[in-house]
N, C-alpha and C. Protein backbone atom coordinates (compact mmCIF):
# COMPACT_ATOMS: atom_id res chain seq x y z
N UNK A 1 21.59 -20.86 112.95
CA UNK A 1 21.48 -21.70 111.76
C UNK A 1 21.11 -23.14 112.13
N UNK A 2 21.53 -24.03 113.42
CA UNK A 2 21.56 -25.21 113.83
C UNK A 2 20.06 -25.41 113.96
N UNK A 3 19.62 -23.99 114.56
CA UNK A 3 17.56 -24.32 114.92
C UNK A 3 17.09 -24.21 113.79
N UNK A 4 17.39 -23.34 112.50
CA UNK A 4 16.53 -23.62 111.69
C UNK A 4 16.55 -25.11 111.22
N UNK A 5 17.93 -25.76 110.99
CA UNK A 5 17.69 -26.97 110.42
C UNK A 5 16.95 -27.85 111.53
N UNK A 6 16.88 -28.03 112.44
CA UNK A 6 16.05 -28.43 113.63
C UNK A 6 14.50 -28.09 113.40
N UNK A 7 14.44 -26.64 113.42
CA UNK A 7 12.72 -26.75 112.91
C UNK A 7 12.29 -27.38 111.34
N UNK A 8 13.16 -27.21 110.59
CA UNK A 8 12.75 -27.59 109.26
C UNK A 8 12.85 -29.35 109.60
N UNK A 9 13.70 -30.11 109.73
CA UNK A 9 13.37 -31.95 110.44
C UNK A 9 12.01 -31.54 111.05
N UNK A 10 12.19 -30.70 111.82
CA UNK A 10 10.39 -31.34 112.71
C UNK A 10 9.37 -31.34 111.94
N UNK A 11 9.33 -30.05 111.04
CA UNK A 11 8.28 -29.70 110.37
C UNK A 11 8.02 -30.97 109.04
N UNK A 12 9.25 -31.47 108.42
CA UNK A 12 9.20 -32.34 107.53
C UNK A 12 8.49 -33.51 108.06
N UNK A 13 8.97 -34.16 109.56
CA UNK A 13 8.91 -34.88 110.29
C UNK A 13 7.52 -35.31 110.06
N UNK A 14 6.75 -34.12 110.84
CA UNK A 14 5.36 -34.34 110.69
C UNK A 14 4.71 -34.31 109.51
N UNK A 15 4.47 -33.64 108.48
CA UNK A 15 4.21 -33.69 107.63
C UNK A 15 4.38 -34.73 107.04
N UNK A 16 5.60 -35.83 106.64
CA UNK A 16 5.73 -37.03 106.21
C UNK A 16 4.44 -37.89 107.30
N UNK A 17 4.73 -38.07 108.50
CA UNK A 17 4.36 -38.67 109.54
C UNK A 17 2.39 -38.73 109.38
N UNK A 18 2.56 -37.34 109.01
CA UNK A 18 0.54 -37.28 108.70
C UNK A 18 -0.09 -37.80 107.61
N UNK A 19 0.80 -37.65 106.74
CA UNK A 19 0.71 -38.51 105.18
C UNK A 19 0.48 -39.85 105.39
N UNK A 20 1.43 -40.15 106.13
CA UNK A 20 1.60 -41.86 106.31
C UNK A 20 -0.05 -42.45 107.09
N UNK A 21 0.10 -41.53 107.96
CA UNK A 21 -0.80 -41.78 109.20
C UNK A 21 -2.25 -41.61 108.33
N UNK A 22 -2.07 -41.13 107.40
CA UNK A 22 -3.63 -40.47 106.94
C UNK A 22 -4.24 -41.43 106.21
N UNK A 23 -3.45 -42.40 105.85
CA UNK A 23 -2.77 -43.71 104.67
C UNK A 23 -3.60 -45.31 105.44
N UNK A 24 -3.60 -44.72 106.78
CA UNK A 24 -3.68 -46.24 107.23
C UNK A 24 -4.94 -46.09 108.78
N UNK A 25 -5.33 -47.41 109.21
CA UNK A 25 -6.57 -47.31 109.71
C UNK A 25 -6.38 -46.20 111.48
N UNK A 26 -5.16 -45.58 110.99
CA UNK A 26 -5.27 -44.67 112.25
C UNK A 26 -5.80 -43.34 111.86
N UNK A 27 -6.33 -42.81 110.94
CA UNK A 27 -6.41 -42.02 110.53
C UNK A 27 -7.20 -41.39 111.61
N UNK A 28 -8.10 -41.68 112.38
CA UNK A 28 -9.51 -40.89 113.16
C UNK A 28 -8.33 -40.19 113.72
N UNK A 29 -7.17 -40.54 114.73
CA UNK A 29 -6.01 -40.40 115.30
C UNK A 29 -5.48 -39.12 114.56
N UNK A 30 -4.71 -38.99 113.81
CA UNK A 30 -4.26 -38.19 112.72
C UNK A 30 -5.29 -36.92 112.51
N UNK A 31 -6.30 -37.04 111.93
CA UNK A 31 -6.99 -36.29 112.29
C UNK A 31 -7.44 -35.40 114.06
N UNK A 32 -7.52 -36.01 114.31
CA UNK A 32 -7.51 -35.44 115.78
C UNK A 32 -6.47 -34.58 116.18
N UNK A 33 -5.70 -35.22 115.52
CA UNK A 33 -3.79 -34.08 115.58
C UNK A 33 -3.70 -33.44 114.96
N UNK A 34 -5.04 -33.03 114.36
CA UNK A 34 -4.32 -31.95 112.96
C UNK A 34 -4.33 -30.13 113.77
N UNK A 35 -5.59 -30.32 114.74
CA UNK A 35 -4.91 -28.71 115.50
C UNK A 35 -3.86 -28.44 116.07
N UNK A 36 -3.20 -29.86 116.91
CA UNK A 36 -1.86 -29.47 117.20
C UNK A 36 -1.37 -29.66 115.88
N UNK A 37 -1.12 -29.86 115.10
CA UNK A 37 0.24 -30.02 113.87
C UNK A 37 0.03 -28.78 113.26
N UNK A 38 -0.98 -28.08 113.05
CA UNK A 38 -1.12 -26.56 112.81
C UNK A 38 -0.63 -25.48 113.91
N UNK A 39 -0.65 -25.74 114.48
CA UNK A 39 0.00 -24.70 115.79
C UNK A 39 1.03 -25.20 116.15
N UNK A 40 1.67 -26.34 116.40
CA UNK A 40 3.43 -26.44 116.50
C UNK A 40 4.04 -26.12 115.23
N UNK A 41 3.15 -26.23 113.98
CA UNK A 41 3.81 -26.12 112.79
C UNK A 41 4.09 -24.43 112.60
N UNK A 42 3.22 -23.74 113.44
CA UNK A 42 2.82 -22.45 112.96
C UNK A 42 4.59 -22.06 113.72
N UNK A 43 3.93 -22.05 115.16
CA UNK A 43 5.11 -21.69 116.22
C UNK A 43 6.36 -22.39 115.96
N UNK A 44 6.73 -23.18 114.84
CA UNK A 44 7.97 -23.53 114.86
C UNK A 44 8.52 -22.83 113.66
N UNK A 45 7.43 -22.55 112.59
CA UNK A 45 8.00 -21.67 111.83
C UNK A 45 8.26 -19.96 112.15
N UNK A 46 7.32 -19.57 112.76
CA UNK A 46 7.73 -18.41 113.46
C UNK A 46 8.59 -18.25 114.53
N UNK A 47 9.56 -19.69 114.84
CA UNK A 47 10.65 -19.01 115.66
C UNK A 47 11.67 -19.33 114.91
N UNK A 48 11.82 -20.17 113.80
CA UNK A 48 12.58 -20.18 112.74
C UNK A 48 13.11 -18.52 112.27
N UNK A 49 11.75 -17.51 112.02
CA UNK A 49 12.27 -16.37 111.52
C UNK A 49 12.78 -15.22 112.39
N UNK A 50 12.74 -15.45 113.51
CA UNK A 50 13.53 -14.74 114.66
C UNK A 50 12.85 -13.65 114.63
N UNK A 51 13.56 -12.27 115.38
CA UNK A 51 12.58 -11.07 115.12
C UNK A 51 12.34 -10.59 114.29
N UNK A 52 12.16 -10.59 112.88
CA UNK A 52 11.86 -9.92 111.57
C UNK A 52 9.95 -9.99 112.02
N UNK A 53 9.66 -8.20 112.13
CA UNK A 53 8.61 -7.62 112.50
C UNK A 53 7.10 -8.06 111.17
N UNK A 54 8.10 -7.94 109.98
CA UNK A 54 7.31 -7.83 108.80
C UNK A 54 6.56 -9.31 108.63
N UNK A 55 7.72 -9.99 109.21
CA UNK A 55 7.21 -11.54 108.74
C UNK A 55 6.17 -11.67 109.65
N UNK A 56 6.11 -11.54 111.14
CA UNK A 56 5.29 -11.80 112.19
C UNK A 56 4.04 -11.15 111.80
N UNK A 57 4.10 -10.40 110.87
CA UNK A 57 2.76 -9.38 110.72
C UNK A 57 2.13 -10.28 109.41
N UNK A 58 2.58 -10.63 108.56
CA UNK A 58 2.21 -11.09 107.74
C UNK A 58 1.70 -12.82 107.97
N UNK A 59 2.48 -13.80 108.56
CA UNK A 59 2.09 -14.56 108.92
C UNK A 59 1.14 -14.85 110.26
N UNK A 60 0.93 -14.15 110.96
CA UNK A 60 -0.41 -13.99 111.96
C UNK A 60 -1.49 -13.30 110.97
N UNK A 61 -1.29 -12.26 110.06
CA UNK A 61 -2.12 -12.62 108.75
C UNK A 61 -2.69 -13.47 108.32
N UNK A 62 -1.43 -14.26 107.40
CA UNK A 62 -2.43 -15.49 106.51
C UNK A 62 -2.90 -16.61 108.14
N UNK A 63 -2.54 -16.36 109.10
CA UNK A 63 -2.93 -17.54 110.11
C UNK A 63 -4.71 -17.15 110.30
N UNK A 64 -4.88 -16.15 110.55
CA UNK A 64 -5.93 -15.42 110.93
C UNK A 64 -7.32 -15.58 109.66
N UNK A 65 -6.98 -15.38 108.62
CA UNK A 65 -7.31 -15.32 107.41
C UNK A 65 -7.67 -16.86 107.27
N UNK A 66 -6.87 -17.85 106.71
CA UNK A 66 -7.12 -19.22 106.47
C UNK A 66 -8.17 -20.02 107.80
N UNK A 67 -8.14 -19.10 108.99
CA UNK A 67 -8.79 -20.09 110.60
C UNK A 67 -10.10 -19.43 109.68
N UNK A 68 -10.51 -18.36 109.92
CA UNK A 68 -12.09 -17.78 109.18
C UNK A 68 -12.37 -18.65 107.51
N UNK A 69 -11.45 -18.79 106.92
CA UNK A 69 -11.97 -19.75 105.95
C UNK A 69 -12.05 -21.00 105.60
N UNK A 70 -11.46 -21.43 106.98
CA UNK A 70 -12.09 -22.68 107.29
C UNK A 70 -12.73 -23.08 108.24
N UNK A 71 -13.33 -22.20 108.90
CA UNK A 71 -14.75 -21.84 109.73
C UNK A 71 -15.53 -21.99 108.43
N UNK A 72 -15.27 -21.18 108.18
CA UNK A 72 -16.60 -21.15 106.91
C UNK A 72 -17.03 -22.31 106.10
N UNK A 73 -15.84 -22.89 105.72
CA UNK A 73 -15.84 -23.86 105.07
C UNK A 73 -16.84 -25.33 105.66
N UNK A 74 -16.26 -25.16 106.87
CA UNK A 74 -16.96 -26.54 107.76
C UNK A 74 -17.94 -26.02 108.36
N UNK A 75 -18.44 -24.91 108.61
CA UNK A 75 -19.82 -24.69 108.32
C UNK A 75 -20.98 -24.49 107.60
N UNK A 76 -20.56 -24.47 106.95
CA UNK A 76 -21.11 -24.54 104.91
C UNK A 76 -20.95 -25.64 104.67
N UNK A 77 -19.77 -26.61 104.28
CA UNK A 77 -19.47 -27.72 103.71
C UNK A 77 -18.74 -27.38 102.02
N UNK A 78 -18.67 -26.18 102.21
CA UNK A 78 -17.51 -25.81 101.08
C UNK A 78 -15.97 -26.02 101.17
């Protein structure tokens, strides 16, 4: 119970932290961090849910799913 509230601060953490950052002339910065803040964000929520098989299947899902549609996206410009 102690790590989830631990991953949920980090995850808030950043999320506040990118907002702010996105806000002000560091942004090129912020941006640059956005692949790590997607992948610590990912891996901190998936060790939040411990071994539950269903969740791991489903969220390497939508992970998999959203990376191809935003390939697409920034190659298109949609």
């Amino acid at each position: 119970m102690i790590h989830q509230r631990v991953y949920i601060f980090l995850v808030l953490s950043m999320h506040i932290a990118g907002t702010i950052g996105l806000q002000t002339s560091w942004r090129w910065l912020f941006e640059l961090l956005t692949p790590f803040h997607l992948l610590s964000t990912t891996i901190l929520l998936l060790l939040a849910q411990g071994q539950d098989r269903r969740y791991l299947v489903a969220a390497i899902s939508v992970v998999v799913f959203t990376f191809f549609i935003e390939m697409i996206g920034v190659q298109t410009g949609l």
